[in-house]
PDB file of N, CA and C in Angstrom:
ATOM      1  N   UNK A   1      37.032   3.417  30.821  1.00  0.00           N
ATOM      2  CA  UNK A   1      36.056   4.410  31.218  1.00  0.00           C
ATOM      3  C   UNK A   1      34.858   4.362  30.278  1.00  0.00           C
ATOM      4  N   UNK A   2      33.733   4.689  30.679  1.00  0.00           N
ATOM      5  CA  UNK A   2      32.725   4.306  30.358  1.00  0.00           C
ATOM      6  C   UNK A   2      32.474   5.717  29.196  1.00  0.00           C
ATOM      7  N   UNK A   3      31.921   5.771  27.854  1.00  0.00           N
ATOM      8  CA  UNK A   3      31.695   7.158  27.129  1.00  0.00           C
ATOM      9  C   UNK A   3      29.965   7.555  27.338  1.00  0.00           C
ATOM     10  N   UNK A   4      30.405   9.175  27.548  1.00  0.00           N
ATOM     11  CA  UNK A   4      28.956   9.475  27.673  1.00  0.00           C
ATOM     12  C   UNK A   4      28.052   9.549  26.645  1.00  0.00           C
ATOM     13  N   UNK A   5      26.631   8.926  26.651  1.00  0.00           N
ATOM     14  CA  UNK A   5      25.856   9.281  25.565  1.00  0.00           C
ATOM     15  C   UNK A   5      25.510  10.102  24.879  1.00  0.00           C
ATOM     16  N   UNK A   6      25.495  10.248  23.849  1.00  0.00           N
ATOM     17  CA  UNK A   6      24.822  11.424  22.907  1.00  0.00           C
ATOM     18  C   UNK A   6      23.585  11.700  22.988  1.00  0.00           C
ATOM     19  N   UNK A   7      22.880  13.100  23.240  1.00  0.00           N
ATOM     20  CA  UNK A   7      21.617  13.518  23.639  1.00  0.00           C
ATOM     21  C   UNK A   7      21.029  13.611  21.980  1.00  0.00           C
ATOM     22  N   UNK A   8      19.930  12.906  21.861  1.00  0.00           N
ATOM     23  CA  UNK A   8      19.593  13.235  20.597  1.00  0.00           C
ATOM     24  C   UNK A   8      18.572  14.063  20.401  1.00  0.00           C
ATOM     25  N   UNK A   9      18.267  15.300  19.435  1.00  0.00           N
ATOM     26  CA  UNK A   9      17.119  15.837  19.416  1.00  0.00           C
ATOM     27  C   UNK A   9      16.237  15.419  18.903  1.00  0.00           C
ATOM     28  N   UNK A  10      15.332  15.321  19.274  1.00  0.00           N
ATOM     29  CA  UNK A  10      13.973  15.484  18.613  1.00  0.00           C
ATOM     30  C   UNK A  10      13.009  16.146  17.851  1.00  0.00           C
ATOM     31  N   UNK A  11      12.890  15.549  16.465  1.00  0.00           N
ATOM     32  CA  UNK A  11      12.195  16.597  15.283  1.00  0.00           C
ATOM     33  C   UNK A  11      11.116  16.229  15.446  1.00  0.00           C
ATOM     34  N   UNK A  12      10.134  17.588  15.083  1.00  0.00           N
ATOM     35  CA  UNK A  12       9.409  17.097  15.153  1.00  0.00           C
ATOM     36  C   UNK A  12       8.973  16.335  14.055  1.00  0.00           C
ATOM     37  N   UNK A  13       7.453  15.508  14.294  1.00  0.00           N
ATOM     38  CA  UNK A  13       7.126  14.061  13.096  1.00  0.00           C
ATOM     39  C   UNK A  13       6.211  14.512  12.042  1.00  0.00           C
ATOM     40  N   UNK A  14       5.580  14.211  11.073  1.00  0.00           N
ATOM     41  CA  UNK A  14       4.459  14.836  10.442  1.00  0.00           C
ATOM     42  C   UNK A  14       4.558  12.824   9.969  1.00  0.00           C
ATOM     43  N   UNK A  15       2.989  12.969  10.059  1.00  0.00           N
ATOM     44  CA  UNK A  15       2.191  12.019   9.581  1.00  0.00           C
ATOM     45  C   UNK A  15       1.206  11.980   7.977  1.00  0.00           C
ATOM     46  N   UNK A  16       1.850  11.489   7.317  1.00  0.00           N
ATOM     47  CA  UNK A  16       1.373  11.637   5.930  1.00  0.00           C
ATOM     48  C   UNK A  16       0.414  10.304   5.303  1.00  0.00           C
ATOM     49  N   UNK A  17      -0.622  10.376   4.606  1.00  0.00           N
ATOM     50  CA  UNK A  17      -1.345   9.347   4.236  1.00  0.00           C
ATOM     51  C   UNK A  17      -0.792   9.423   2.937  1.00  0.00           C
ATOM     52  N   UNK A  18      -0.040   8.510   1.967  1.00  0.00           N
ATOM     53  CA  UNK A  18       0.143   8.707   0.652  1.00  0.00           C
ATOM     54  C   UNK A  18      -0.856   8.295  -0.381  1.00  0.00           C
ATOM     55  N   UNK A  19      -1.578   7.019  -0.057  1.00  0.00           N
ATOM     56  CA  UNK A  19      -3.024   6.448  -0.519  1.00  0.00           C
ATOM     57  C   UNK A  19      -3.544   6.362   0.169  1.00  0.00           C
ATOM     58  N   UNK A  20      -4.857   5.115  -0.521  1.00  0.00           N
ATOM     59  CA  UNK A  20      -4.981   4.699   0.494  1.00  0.00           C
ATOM     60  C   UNK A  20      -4.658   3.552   1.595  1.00  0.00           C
ATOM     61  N   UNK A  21      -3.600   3.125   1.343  1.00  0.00           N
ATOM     62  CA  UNK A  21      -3.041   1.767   2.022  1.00  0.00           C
ATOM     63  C   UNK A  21      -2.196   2.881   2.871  1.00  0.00           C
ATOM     64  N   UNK A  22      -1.189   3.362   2.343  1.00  0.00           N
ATOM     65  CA  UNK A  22       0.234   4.037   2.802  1.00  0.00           C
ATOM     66  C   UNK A  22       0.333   5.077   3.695  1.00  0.00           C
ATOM     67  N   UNK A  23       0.850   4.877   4.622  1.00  0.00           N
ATOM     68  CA  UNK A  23       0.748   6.118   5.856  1.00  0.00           C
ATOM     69  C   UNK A  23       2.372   5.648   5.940  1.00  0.00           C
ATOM     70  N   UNK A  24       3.340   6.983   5.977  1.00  0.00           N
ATOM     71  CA  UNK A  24       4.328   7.165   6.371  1.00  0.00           C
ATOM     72  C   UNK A  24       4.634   8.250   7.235  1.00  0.00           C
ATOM     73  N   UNK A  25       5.968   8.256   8.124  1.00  0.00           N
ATOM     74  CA  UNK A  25       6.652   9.498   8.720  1.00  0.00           C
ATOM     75  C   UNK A  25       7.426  10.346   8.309  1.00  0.00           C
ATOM     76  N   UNK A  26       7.553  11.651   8.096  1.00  0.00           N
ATOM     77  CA  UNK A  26       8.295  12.585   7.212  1.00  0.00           C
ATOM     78  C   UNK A  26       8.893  12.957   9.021  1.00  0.00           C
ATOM     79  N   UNK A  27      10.109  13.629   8.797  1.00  0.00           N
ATOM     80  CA  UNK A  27      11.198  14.083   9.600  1.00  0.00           C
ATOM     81  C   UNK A  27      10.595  15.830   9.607  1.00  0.00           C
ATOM     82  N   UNK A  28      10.776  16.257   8.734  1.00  0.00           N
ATOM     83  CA  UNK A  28      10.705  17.543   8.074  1.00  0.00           C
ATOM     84  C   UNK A  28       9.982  18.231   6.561  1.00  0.00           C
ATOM     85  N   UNK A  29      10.034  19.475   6.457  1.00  0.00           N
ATOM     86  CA  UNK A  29       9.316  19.873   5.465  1.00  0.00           C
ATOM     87  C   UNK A  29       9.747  19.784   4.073  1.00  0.00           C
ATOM     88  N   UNK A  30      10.663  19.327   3.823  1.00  0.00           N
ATOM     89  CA  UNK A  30      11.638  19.225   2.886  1.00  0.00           C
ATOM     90  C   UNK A  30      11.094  17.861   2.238  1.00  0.00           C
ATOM     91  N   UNK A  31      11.428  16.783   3.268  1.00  0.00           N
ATOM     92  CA  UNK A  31      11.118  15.697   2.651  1.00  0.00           C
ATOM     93  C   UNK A  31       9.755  15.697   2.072  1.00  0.00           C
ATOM     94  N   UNK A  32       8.573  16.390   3.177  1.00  0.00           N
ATOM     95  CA  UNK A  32       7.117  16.512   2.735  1.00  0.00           C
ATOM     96  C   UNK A  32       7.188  16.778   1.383  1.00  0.00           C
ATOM     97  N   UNK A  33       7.907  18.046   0.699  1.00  0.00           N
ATOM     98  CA  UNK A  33       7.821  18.463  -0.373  1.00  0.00           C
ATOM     99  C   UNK A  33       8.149  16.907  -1.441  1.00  0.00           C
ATOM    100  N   UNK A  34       9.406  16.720  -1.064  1.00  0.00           N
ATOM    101  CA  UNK A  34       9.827  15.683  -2.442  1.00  0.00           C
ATOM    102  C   UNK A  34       8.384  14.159  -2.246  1.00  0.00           C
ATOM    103  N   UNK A  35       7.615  13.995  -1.072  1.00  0.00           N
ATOM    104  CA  UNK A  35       6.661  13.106  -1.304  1.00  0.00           C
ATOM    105  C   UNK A  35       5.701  13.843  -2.154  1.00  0.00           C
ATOM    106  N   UNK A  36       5.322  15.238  -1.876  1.00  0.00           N
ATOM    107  CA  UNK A  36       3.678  15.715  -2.646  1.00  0.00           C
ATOM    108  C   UNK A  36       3.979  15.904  -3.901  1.00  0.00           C
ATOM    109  N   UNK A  37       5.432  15.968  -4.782  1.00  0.00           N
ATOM    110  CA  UNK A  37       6.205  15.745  -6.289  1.00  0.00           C
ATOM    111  C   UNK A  37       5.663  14.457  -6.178  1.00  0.00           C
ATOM    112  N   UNK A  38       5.902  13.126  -5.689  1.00  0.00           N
ATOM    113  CA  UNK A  38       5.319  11.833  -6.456  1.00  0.00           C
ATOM    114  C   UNK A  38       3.711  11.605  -6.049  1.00  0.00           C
ATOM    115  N   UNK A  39       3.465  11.892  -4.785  1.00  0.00           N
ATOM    116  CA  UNK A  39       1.913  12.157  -4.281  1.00  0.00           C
ATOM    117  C   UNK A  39       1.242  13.339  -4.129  1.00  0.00           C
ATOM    118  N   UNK A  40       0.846  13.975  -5.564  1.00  0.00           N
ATOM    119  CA  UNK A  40      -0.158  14.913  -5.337  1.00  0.00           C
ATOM    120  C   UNK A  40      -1.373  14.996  -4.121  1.00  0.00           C
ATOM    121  N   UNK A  41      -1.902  14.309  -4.109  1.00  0.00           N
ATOM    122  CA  UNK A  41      -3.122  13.679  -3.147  1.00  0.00           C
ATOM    123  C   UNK A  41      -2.734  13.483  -1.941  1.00  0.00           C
ATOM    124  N   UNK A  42      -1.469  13.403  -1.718  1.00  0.00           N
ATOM    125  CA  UNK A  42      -1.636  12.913  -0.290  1.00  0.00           C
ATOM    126  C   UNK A  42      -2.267  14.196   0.840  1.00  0.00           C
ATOM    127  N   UNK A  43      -2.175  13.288   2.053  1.00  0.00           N
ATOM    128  CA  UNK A  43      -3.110  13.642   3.273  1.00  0.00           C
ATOM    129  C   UNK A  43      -2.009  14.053   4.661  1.00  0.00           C
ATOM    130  N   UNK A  44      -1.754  15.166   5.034  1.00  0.00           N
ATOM    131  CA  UNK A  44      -1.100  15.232   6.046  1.00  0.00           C
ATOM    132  C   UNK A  44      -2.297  14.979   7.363  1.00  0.00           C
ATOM    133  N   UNK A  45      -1.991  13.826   8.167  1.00  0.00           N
ATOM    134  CA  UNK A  45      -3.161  13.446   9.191  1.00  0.00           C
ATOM    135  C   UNK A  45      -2.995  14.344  10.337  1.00  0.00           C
ATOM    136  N   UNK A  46      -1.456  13.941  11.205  1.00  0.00           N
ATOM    137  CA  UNK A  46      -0.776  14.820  11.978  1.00  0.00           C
ATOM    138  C   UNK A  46       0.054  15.287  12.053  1.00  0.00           C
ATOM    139  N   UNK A  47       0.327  16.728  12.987  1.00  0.00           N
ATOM    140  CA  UNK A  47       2.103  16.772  13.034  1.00  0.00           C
ATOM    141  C   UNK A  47       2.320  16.750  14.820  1.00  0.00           C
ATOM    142  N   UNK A  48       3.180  15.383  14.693  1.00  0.00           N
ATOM    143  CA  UNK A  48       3.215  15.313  15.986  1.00  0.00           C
ATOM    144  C   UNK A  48       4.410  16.042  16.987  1.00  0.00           C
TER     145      UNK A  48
END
């Protein structure tokens, strides 16, 4: 028998500039925090 899939949720994304080369995806606000501890400066672009 075939198993049914797992529905996954969807968080929302936040878009972060860390320099200027580095653009990453944060999950949540949590993680945001432990990036702006090593990147003062950074740039939140969007939250998608």
């Amino acid at each position: 028998m075939a198993k049914k899939k797992k529905i996954k949720e969807l968080q929302p994304k936040i878009k972060v500039r860390l320099d200027s080369r580095t653009i990453i995806t944060v999950r949540d606000e949590s993680k945001l925090d432990f990036w702006r501890e090593k990147y003062p400066n950074l740039e939140v672009i969007k939250d998608l």
